[in-house]
Protein backbone atom coordinates (compact mmCIF):
# COMPACT_ATOMS: atom_id res chain seq x y z
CA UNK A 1 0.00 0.00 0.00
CA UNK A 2 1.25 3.67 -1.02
CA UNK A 3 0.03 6.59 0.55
CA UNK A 4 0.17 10.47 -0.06
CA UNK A 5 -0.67 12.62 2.79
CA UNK A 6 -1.83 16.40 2.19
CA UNK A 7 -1.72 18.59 5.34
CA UNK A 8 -1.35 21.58 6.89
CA UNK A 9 1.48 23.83 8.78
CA UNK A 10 0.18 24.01 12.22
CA UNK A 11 1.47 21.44 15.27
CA UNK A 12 -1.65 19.08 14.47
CA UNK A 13 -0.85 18.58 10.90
CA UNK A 14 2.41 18.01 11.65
CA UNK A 15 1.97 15.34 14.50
CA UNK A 16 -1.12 13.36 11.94
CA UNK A 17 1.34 13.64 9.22
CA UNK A 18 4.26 12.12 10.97
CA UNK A 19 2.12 10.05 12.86
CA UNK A 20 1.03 8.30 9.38
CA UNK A 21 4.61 8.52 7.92
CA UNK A 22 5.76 6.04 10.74
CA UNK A 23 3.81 3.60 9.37
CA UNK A 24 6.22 3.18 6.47
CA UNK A 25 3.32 3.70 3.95
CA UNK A 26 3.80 6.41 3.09
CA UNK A 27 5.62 7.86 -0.16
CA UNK A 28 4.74 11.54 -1.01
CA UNK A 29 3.49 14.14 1.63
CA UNK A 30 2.27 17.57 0.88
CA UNK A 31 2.00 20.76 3.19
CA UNK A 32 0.45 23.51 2.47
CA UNK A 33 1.43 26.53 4.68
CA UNK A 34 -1.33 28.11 6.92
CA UNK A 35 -2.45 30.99 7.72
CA UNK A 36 -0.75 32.02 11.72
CA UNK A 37 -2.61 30.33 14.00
CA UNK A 38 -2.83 32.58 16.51
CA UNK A 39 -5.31 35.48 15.57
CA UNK A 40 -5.62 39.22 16.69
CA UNK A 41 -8.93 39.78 18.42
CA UNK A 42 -11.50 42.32 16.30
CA UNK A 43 -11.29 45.90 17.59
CA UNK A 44 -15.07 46.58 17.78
CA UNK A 45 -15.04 43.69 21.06
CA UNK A 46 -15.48 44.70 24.11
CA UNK A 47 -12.82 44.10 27.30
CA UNK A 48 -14.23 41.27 28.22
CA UNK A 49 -15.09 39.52 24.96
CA UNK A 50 -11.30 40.47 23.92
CA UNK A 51 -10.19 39.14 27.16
CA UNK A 52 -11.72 35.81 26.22
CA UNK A 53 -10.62 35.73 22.40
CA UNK A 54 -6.84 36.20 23.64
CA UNK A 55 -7.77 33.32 26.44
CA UNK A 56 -9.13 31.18 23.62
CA UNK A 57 -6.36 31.30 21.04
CA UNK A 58 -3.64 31.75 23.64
CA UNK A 59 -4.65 28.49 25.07
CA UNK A 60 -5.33 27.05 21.88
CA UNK A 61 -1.71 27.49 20.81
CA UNK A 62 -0.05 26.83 24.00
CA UNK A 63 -2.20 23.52 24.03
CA UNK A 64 -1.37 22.33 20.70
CA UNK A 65 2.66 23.43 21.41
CA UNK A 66 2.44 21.44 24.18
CA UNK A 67 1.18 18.01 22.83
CA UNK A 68 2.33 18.71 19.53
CA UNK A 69 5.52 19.04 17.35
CA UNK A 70 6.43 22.86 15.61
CA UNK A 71 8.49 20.90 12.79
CA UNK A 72 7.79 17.50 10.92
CA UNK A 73 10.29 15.01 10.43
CA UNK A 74 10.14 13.26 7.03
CA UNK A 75 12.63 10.30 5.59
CA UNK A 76 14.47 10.35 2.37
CA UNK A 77 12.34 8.31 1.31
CA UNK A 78 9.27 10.27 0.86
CA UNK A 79 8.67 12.84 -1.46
CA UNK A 80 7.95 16.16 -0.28
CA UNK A 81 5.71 19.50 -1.75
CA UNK A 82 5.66 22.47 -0.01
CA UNK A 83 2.58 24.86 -1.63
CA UNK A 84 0.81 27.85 -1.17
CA UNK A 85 -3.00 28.03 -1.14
CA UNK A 86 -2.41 29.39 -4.60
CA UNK A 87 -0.29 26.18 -5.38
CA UNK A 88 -2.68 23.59 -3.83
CA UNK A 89 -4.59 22.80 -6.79
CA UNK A 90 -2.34 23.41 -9.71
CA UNK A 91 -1.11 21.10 -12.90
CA UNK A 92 2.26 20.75 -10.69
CA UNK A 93 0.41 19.52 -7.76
CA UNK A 94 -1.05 17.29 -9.63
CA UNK A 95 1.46 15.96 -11.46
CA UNK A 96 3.71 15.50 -8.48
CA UNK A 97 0.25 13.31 -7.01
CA UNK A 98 0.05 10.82 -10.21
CA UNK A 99 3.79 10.58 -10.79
CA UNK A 100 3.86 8.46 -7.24
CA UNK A 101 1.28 6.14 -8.06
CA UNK A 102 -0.47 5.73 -4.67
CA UNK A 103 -3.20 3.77 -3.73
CA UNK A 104 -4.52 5.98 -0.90
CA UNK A 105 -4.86 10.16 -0.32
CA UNK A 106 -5.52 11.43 2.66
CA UNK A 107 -6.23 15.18 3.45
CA UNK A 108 -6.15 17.22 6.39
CA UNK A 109 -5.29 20.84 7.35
CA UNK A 110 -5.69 22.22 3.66
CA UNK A 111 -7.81 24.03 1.83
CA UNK A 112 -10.60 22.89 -0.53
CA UNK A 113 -9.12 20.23 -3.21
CA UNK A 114 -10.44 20.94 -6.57
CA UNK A 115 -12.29 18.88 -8.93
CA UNK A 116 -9.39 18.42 -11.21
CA UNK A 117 -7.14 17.00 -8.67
CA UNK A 118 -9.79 14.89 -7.07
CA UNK A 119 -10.49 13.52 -10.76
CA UNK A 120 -7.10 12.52 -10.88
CA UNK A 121 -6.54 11.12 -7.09
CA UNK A 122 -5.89 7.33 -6.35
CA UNK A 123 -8.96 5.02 -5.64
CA UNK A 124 -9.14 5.89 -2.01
CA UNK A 125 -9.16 9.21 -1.14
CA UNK A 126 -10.18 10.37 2.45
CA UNK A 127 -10.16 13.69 4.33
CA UNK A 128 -9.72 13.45 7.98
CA UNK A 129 -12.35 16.21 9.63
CA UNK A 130 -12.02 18.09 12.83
CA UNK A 131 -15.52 17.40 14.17
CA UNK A 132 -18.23 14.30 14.23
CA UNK A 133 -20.00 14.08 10.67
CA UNK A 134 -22.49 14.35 10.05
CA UNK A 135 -23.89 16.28 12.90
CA UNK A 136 -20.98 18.62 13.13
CA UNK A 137 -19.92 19.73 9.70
CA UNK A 138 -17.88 22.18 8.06
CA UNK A 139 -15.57 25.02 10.58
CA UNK A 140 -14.89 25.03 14.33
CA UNK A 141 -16.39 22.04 14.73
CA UNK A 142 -14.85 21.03 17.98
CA UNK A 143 -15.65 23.85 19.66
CA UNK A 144 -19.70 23.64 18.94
CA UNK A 145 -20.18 20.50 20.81
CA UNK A 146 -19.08 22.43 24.07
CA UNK A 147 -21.22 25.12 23.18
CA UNK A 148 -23.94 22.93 23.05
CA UNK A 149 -22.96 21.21 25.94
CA UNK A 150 -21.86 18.10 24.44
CA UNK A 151 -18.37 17.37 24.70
CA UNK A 152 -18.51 13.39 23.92
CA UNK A 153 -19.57 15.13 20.58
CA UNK A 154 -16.04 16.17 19.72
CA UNK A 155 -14.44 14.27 17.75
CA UNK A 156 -13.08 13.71 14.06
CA UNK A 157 -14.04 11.78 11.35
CA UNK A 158 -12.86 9.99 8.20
CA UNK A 159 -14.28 10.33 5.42
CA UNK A 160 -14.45 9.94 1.44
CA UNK A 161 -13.41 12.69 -0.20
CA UNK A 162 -15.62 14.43 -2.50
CA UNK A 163 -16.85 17.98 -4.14
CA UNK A 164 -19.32 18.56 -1.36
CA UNK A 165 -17.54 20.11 2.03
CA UNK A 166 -16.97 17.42 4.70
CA UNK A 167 -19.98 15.42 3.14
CA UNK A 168 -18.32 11.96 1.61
CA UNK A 169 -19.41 8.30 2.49
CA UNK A 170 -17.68 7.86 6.08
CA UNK A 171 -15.07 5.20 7.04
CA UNK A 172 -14.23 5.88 10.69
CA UNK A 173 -15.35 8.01 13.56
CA UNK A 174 -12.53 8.67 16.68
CA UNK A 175 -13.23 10.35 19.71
CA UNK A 176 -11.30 10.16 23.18
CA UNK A 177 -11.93 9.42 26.00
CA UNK A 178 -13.10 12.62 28.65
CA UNK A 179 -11.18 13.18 32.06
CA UNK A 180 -11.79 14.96 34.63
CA UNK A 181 -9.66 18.89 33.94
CA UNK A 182 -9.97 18.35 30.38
CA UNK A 183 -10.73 21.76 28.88
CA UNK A 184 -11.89 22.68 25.07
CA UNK A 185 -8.40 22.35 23.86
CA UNK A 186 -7.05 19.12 25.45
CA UNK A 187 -10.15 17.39 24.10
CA UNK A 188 -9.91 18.40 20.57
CA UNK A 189 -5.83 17.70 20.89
CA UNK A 190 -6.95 14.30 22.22
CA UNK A 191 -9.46 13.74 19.26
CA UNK A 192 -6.28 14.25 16.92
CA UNK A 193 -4.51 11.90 18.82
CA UNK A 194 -6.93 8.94 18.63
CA UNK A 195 -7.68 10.15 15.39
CA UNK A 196 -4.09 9.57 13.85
CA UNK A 197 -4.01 6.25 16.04
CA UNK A 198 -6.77 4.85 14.52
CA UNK A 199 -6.10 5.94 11.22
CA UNK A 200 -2.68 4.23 11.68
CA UNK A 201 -4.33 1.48 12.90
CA UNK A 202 -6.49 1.12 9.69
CA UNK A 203 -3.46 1.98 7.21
CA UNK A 204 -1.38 -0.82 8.87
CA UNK A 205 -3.79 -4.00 9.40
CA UNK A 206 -6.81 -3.83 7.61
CA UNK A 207 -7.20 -4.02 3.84
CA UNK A 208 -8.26 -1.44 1.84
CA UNK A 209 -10.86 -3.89 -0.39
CA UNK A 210 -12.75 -5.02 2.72
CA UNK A 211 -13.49 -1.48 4.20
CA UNK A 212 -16.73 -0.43 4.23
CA UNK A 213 -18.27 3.18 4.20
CA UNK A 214 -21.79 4.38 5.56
CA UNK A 215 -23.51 7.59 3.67
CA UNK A 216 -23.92 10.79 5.50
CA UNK A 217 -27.99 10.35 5.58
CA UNK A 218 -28.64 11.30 9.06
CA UNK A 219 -29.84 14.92 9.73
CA UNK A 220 -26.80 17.45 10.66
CA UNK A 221 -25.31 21.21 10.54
CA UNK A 222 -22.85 22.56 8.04
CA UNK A 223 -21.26 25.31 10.40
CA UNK A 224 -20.15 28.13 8.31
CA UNK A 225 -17.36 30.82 9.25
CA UNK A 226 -19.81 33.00 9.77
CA UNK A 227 -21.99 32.00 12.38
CA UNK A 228 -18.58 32.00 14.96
CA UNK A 229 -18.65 34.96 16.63
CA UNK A 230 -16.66 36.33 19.51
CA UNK A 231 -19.43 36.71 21.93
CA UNK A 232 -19.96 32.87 21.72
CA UNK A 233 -16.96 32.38 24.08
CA UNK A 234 -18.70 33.70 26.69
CA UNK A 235 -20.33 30.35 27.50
CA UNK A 236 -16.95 28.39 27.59
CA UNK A 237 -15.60 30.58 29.94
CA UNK A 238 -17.29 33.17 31.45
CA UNK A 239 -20.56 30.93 32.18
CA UNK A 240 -18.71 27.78 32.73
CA UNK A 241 -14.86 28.94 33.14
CA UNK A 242 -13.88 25.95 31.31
CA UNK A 243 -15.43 23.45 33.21
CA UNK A 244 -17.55 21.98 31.15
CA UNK A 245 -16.08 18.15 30.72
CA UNK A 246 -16.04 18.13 34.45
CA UNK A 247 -19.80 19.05 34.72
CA UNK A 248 -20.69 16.97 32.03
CA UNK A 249 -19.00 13.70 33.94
CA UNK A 250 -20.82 14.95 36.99
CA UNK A 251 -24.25 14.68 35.03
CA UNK A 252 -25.06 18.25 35.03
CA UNK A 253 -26.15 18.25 31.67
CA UNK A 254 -28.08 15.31 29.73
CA UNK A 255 -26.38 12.62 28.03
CA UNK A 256 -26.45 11.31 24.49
CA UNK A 257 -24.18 9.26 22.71
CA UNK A 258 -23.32 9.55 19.48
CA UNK A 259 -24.20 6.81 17.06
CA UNK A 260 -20.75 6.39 15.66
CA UNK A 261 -18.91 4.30 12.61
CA UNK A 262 -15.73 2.54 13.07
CA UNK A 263 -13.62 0.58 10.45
CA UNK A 264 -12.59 -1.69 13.62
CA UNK A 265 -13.95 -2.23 17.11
């Protein structure tokens, strides 16, 4: 089995990437370099809505710094691409993805693959997304779960890659487990975690003719850029000052599980 791995710049790329490199199946990795990941909060906020964006971001980075590699480390033996957003998609790209004749592709951390390149991609082609499809679809979707007070929500989820955002037949859900003083950001770092574990897992022992896949049917929410705001973090941490895992294992707040697919049990 060959696999090419596209992915993005920031410490959770990196550790899925390398993760999935150790597996010795791999033979051509991509990165496409991200925007910085830790944003300036919007002048029109107020002090404490600011206060909470620089929380939220600071933490986020720290988190992911913590847990994660800043650099990648990538054998000889694999070929490497670094792009732009601009470069993602182009006739060099592509090339570069045919000329290793892989049997797998597997996305995550860049932007939207084209139609061209997916025309041209190996027989398998996944995207690994950073939420639970297809309830949680599209952007931020590990925080929403807390903001709806379901953190056994967050998770990630592997999926078929096609035209239609984060909407492909799925292969494998991975979620962690929840501990006690787990915050918003150690429980999406753990999701990447188990997620790059499993996929491992799958890459490694299971054969790629006797996976199965289960269509997105069930009813969910495409979560645009948009409808993040600032204000939201208000319920992470000034109504529940981060708490909410805790609270959650305490049975504050009803439990329901999500119905979840996995490649292997």
């Amino acid at each position: 089995m060959k696999v090419i791995i596209m992915t993005g710049s920031h410490p959770r790329h990196y550790y899925v990437a390398e993760q999935l490199i150790k597996t010795g199946k791999v033979v051509g990795c991509l990165i496409e370099h991200r925007e910085s990941f830790v944003p300036d909060p919007p002048a029109s906020l107020n002090d404490q809505d600011k206060q909470n964006f620089i929380r939220h971001f600071h933490d986020r980075d720290q988190s992911e710094r913590a847990m994660f590699p800043s650099t990648i480390t990538i054998p000889d033996s694999v070929s490497v691409r670094n792009v732009t957003i601009d470069q993602l998609n182009s006739p060099e790209t592509i090339k570069w993805m045919t000329s290793l004749e892989a049997d797998v592709l597997i996305s995550y951390g860049v932007h939207k693959l084209s139609n061209e390149l997916l025309a041209e991609a190996p027989e398998y082609a996944w995207n690994i997304h950073g939420g639970l499809s297809p309830w949680y679809r599209g952007t931020t979707t590990l925080f929403w779960p807390f903001y709806m007070l379901q953190p056994n929500w967050a998770g990630m989820t592997v999926h078929k890659l096609t035209a239609k955002l984060d909407a492909g037949d799925i292969l494998h859900h991975s979620v962690p487990e929840l501990n006690y003083g787990d915050g918003i950001h150690d429980v999406a770092n753990k999701a990447v975690k188990q997620v790059a574990e499993d996929l491992s897992y799958i890459l490694t022992n299971l054969k790629l003719e006797e996976l199965s896949f289960v269509p997105q049917k069930s009813a969910g929410k495409l979560f645009l850029s948009s409808d993040w705001k600032p204000e939201h973090l208000r319920v992470i941490y000034q109504l529940f000052d981060n708490n909410i895992v805790d609270r959650f294992l305490d049975g504050e707040f009803p439990r329901t599980e999500p119905p979840l697919v996995r490649a292997f049990h």
